[in-house]
C-alpha atoms as a PDB file:
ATOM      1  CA  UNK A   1      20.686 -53.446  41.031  1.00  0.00           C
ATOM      2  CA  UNK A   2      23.560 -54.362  38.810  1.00  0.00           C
ATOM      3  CA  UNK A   3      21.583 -54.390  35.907  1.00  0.00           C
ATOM      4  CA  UNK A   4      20.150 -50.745  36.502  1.00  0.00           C
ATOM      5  CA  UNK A   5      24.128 -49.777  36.938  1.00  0.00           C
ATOM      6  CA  UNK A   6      25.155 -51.116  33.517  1.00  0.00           C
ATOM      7  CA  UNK A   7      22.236 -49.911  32.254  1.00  0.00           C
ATOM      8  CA  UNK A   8      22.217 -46.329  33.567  1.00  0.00           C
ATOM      9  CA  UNK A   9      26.366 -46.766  31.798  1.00  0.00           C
ATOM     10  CA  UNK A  10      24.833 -47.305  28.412  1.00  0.00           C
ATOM     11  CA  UNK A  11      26.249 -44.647  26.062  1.00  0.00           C
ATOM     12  CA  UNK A  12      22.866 -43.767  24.959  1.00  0.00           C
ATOM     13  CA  UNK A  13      21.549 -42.906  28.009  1.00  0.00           C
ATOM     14  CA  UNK A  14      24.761 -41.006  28.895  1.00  0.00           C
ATOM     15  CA  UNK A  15      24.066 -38.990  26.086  1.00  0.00           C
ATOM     16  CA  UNK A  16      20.322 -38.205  26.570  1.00  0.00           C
ATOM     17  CA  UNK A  17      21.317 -37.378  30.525  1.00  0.00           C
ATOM     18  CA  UNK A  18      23.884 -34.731  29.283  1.00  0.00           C
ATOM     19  CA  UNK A  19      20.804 -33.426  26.811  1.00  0.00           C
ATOM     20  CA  UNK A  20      18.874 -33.099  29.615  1.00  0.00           C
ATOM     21  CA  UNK A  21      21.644 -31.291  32.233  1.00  0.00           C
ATOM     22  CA  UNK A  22      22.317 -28.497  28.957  1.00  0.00           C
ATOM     23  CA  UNK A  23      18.267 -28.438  28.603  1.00  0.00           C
ATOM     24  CA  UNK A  24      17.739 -27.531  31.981  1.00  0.00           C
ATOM     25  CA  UNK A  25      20.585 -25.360  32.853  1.00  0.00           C
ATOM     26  CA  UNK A  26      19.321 -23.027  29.908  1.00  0.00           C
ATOM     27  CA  UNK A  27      16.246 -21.284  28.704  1.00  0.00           C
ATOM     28  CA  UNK A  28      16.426 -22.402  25.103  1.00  0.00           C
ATOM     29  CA  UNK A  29      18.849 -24.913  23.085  1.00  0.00           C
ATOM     30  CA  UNK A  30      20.426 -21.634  21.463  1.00  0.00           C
ATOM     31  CA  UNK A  31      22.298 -19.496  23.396  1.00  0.00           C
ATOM     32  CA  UNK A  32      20.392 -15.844  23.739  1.00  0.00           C
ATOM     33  CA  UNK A  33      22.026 -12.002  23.879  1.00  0.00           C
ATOM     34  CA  UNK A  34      19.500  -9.276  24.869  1.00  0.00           C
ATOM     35  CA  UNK A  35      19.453  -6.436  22.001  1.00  0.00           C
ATOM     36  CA  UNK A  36      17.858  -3.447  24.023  1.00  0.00           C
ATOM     37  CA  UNK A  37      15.609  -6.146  25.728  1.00  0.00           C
ATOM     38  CA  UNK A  38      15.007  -8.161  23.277  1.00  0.00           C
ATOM     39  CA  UNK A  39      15.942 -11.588  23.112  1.00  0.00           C
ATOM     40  CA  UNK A  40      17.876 -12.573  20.180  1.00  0.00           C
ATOM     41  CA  UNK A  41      19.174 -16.326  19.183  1.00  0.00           C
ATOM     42  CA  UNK A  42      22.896 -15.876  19.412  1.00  0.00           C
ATOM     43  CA  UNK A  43      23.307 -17.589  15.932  1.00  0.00           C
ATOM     44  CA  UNK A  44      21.431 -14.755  14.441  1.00  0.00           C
ATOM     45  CA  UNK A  45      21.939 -11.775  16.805  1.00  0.00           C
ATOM     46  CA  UNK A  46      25.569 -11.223  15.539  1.00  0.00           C
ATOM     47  CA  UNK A  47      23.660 -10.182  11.673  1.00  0.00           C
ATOM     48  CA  UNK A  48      20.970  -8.441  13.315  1.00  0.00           C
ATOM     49  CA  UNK A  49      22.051  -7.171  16.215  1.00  0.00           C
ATOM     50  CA  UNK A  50      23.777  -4.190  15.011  1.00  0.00           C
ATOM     51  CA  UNK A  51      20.349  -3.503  12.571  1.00  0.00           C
ATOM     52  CA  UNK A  52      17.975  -3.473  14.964  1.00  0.00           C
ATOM     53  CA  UNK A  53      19.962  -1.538  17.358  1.00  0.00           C
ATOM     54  CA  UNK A  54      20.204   1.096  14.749  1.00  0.00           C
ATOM     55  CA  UNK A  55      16.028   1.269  14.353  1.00  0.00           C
ATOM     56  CA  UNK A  56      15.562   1.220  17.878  1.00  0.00           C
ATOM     57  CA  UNK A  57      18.601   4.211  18.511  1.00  0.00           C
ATOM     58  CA  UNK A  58      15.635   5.766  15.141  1.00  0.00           C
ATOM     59  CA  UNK A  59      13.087   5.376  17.774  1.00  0.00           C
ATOM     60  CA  UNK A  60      14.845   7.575  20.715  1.00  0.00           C
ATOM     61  CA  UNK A  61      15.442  10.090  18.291  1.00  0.00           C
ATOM     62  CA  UNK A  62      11.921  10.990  17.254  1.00  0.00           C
ATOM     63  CA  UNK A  63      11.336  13.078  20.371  1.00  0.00           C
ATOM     64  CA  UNK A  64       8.538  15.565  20.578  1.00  0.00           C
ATOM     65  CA  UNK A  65       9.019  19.341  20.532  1.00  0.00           C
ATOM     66  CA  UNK A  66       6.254  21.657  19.877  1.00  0.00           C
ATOM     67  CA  UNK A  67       2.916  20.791  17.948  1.00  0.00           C
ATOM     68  CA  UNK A  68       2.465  21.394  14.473  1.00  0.00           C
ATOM     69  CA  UNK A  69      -1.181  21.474  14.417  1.00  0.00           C
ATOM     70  CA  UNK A  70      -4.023  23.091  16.177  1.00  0.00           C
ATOM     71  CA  UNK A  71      -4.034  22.372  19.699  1.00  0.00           C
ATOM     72  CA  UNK A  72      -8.123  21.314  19.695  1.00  0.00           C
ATOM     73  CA  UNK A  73      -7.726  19.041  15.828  1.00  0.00           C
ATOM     74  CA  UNK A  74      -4.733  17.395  17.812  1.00  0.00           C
ATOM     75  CA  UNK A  75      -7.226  16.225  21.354  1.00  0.00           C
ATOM     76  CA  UNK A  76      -9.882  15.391  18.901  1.00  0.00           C
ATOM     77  CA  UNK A  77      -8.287  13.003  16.198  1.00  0.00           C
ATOM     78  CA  UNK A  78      -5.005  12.212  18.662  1.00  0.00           C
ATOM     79  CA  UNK A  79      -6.102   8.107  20.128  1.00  0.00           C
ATOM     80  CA  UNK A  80      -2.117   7.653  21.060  1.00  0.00           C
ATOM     81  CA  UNK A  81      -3.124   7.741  24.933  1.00  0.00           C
ATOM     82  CA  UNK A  82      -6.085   6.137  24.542  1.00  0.00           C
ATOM     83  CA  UNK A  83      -4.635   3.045  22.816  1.00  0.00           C
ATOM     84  CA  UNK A  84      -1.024   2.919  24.799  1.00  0.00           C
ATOM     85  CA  UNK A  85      -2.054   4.059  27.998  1.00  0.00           C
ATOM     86  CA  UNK A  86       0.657   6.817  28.023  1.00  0.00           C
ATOM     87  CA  UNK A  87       1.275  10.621  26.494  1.00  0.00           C
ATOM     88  CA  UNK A  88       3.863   9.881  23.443  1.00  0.00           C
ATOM     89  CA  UNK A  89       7.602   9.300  24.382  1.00  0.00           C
ATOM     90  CA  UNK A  90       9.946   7.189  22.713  1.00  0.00           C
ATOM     91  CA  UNK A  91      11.195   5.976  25.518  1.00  0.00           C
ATOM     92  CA  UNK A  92       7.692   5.039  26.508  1.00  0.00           C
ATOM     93  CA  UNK A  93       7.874   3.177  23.556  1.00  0.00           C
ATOM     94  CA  UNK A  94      10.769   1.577  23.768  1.00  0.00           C
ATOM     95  CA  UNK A  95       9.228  -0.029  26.946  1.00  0.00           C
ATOM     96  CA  UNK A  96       5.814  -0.802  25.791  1.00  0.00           C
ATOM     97  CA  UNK A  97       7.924  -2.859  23.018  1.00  0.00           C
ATOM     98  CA  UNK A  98      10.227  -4.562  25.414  1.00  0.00           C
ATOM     99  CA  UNK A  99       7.070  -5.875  27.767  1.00  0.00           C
ATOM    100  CA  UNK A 100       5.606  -7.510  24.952  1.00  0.00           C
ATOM    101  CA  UNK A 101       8.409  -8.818  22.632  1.00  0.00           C
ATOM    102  CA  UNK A 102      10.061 -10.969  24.524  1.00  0.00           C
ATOM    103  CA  UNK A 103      12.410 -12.913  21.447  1.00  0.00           C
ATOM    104  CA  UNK A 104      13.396 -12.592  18.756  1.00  0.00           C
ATOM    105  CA  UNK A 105      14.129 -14.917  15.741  1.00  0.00           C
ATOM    106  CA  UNK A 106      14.905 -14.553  12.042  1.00  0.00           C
ATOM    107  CA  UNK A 107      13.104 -16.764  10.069  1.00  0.00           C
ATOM    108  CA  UNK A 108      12.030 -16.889   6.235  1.00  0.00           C
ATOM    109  CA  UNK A 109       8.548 -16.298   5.401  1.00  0.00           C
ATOM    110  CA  UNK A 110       6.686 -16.640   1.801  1.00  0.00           C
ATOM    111  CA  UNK A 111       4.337 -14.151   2.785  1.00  0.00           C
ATOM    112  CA  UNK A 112       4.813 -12.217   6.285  1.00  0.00           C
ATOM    113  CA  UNK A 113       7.630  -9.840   6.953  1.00  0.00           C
ATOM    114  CA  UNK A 114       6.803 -10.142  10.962  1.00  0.00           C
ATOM    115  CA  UNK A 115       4.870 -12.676  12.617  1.00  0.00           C
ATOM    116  CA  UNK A 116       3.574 -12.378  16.104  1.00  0.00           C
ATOM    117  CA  UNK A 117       3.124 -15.471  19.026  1.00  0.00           C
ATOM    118  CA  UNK A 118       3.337 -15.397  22.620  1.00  0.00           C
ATOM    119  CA  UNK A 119       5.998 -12.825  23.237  1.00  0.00           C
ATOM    120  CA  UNK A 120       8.256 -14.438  20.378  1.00  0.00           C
ATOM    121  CA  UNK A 121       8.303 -11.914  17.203  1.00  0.00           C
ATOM    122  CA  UNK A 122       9.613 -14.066  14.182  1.00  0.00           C
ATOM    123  CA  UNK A 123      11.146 -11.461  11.611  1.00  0.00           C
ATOM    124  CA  UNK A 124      11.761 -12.286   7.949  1.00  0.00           C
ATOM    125  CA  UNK A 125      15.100 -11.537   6.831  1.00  0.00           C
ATOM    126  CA  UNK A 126      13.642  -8.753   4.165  1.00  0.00           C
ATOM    127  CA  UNK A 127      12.093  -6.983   7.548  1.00  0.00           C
ATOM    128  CA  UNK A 128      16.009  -5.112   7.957  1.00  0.00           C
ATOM    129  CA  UNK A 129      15.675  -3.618   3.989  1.00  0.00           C
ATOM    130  CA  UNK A 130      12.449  -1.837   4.964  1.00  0.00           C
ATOM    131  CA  UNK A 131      13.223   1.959   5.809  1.00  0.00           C
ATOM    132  CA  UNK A 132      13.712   2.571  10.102  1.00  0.00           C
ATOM    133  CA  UNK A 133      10.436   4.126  10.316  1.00  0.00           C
ATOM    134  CA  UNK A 134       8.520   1.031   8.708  1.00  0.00           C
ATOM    135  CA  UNK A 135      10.693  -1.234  11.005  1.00  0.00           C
ATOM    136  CA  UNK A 136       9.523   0.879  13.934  1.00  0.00           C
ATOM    137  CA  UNK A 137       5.762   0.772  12.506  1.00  0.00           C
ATOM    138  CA  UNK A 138       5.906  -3.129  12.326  1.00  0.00           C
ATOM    139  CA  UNK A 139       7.345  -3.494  15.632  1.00  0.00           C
ATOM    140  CA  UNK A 140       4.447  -1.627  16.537  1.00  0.00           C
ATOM    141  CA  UNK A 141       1.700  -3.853  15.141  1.00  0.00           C
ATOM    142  CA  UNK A 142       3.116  -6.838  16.011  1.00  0.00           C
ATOM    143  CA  UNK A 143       3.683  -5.369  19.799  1.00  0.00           C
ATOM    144  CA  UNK A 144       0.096  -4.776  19.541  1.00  0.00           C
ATOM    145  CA  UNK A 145      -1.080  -8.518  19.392  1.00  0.00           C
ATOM    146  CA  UNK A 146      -0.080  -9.091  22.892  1.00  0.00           C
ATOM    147  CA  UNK A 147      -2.646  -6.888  24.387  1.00  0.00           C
ATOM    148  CA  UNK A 148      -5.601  -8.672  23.618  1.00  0.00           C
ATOM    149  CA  UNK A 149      -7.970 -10.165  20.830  1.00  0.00           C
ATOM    150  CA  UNK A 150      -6.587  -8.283  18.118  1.00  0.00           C
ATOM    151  CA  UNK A 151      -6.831 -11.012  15.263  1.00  0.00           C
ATOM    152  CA  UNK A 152      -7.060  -9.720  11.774  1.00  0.00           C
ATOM    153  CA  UNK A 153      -9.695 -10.086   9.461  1.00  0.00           C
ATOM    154  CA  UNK A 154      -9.998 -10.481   5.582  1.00  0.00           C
ATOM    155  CA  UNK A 155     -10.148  -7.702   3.723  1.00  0.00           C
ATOM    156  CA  UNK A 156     -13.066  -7.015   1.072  1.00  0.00           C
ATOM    157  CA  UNK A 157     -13.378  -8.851  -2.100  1.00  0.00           C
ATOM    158  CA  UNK A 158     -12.816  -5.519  -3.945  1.00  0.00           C
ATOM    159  CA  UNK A 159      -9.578  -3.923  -1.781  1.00  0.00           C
ATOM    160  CA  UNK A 160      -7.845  -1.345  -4.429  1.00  0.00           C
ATOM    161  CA  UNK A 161      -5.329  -0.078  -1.850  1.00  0.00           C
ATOM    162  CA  UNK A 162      -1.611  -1.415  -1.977  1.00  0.00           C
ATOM    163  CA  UNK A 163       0.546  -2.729   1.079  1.00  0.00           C
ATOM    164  CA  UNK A 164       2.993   0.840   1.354  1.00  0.00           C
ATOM    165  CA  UNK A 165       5.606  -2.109   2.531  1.00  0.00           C
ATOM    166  CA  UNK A 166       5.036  -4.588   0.172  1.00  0.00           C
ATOM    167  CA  UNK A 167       3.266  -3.337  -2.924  1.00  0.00           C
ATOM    168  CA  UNK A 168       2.978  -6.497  -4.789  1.00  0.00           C
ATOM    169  CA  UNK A 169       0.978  -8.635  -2.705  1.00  0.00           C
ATOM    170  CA  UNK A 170      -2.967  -9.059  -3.451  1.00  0.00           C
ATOM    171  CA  UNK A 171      -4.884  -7.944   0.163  1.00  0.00           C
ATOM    172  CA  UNK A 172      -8.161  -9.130  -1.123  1.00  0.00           C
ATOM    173  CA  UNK A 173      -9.673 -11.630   0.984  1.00  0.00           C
ATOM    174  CA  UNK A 174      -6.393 -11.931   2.623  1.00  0.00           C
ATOM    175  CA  UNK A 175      -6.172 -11.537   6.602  1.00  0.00           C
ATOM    176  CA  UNK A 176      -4.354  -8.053   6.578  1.00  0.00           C
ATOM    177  CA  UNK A 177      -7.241  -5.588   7.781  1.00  0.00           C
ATOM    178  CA  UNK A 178      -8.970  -5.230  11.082  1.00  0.00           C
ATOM    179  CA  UNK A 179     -12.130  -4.628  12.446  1.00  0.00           C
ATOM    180  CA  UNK A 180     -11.659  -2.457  14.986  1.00  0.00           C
ATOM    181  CA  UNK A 181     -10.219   1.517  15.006  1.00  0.00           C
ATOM    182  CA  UNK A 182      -7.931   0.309  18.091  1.00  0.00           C
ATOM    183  CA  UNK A 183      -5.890  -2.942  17.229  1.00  0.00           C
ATOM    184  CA  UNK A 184      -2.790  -3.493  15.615  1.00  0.00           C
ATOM    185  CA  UNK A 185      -3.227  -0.853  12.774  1.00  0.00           C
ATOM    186  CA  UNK A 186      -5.023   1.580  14.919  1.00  0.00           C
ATOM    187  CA  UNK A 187      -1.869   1.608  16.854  1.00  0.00           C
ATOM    188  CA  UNK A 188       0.555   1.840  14.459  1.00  0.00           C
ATOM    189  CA  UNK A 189      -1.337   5.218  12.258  1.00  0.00           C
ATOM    190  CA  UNK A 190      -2.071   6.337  16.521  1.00  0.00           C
ATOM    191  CA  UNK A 191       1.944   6.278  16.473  1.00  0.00           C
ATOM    192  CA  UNK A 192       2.613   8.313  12.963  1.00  0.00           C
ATOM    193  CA  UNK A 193       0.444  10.554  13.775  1.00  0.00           C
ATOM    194  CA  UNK A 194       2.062  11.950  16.888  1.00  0.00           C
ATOM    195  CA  UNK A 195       4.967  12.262  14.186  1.00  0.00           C
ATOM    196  CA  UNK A 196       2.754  14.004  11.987  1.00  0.00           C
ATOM    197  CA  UNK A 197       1.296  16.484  14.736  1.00  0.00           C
ATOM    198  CA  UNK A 198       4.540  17.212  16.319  1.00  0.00           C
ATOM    199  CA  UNK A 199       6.396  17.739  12.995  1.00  0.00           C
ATOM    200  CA  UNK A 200       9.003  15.127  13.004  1.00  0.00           C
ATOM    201  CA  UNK A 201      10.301  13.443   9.768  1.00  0.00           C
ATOM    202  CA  UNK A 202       8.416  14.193   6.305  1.00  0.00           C
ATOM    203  CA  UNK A 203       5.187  15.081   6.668  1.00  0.00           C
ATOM    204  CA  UNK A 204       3.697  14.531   3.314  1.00  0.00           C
ATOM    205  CA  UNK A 205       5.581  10.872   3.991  1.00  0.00           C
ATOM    206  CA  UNK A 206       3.702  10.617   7.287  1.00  0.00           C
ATOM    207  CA  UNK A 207       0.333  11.172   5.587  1.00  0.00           C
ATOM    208  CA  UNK A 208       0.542   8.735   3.103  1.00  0.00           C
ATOM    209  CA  UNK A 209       1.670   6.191   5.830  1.00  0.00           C
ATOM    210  CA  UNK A 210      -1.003   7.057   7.805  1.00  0.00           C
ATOM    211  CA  UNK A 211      -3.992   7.206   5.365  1.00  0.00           C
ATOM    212  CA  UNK A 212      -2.631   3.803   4.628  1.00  0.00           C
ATOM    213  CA  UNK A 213      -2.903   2.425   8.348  1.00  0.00           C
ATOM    214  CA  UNK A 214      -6.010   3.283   8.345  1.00  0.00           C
ATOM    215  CA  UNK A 215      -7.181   2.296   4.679  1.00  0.00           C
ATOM    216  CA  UNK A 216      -6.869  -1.472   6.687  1.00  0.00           C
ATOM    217  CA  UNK A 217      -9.654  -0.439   8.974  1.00  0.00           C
ATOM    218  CA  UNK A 218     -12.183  -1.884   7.874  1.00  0.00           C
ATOM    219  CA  UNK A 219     -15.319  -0.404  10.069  1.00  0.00           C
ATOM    220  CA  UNK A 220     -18.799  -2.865   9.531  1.00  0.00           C
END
């Protein structure tokens, strides 16, 4: 019995039992903040905070008025419903975003501006110099993982169109297209083109953006 007493008195395994009292008495070893629901490491969320605020306060102001368009094009080409499950409202959005992101961390990528894994969404520090409306489309995409099989695929050996976010990376035979009209890109051109149909922001912008959504689709 004695020896148990000195030993549970050993430094070391002081130590490792105050570990495991901080461990337990919080979700992660990093203290969190929520940022509009999202969880953010509090070592980063004081940088970022502020910046993603400011995309999602982007989001809540892209309210639909009146269409744009011809009521019967719009219910034919319009899959926003059909892929989210809802008519289009940014706070709908918002939401959708929040159920599926559940953290947030900053961390620097070679290749990937956003990556994607069981609720955590890791963001590359270049992800806050894209424009609000490219922040909002990858938030999007990467939302769209959670709701099923929605791995990408490579795209073709000959693939002439450029990434509109990052222009200088080579997409052949990389994993950046999809197979299906209603994964992560489907979601994200079903998104701008609400915008384009209910005349919010640029629309000769929207366009391009959307063409380019959907240049990733790549239908066998």
């Amino acid at each position: 019995m004695q020896l148990l007493i000195n030993n549970l008195l050993n430094p070391i395994y002081i130590q490792i039992f105050i570990f495991l009292v901080l461990l337990f008495n919080s979700k992660s070893l990093f203290p969190q903040e929520i940022t509009n629901g999202f969880v953010m490491e509090k070592r980063f969320a004081d940088k970022y905070k502020k910046l993603l605020e400011s995309t999602l306060i982007f989001l809540d102001n892209l309210e639909p008025k009146l269409l744009v368009i011809d009521k019967d094009v719009y219910k034919e080409k319009s899959k926003f419903e059909e892929i989210f499950q809802f008519s289009y409202s940014p706070k709908k959005i918002r939401s959708w975003l929040n159920q599926r992101i559940k953290k947030v961390i900053i961390d620097k990528s070679n290749f990937y501006i956003a990556q994607y894994y069981n609720g955590q969404l890791s963001l590359d520090p270049t992800f806050f110099e894209l424009s609000k409306l490219d922040q909002i489309l990858v938030l999007i995409h990467e939302a769209r993982h959670a709701d099923g099989n929605f791995s990408h695929i490579k795209c073709p050996n000959v693939f002439p169109f450029l990434s509109i976010r990052n222009p200088e990376i080579n997409l052949e035979n990389e994993y950046a297209c999809d197979s299906i009209t209603n994964g992560c890109y489907g979601a994200s051109a079903a998104f701008l083109y609400e915008l384009i149909s209910y005349g919010i922001l640029n629309q000769e912008l929207l366009i391009g953006k959307y063409n380019s959504e959907l240049a990733r689709i790549i239908r066998k």
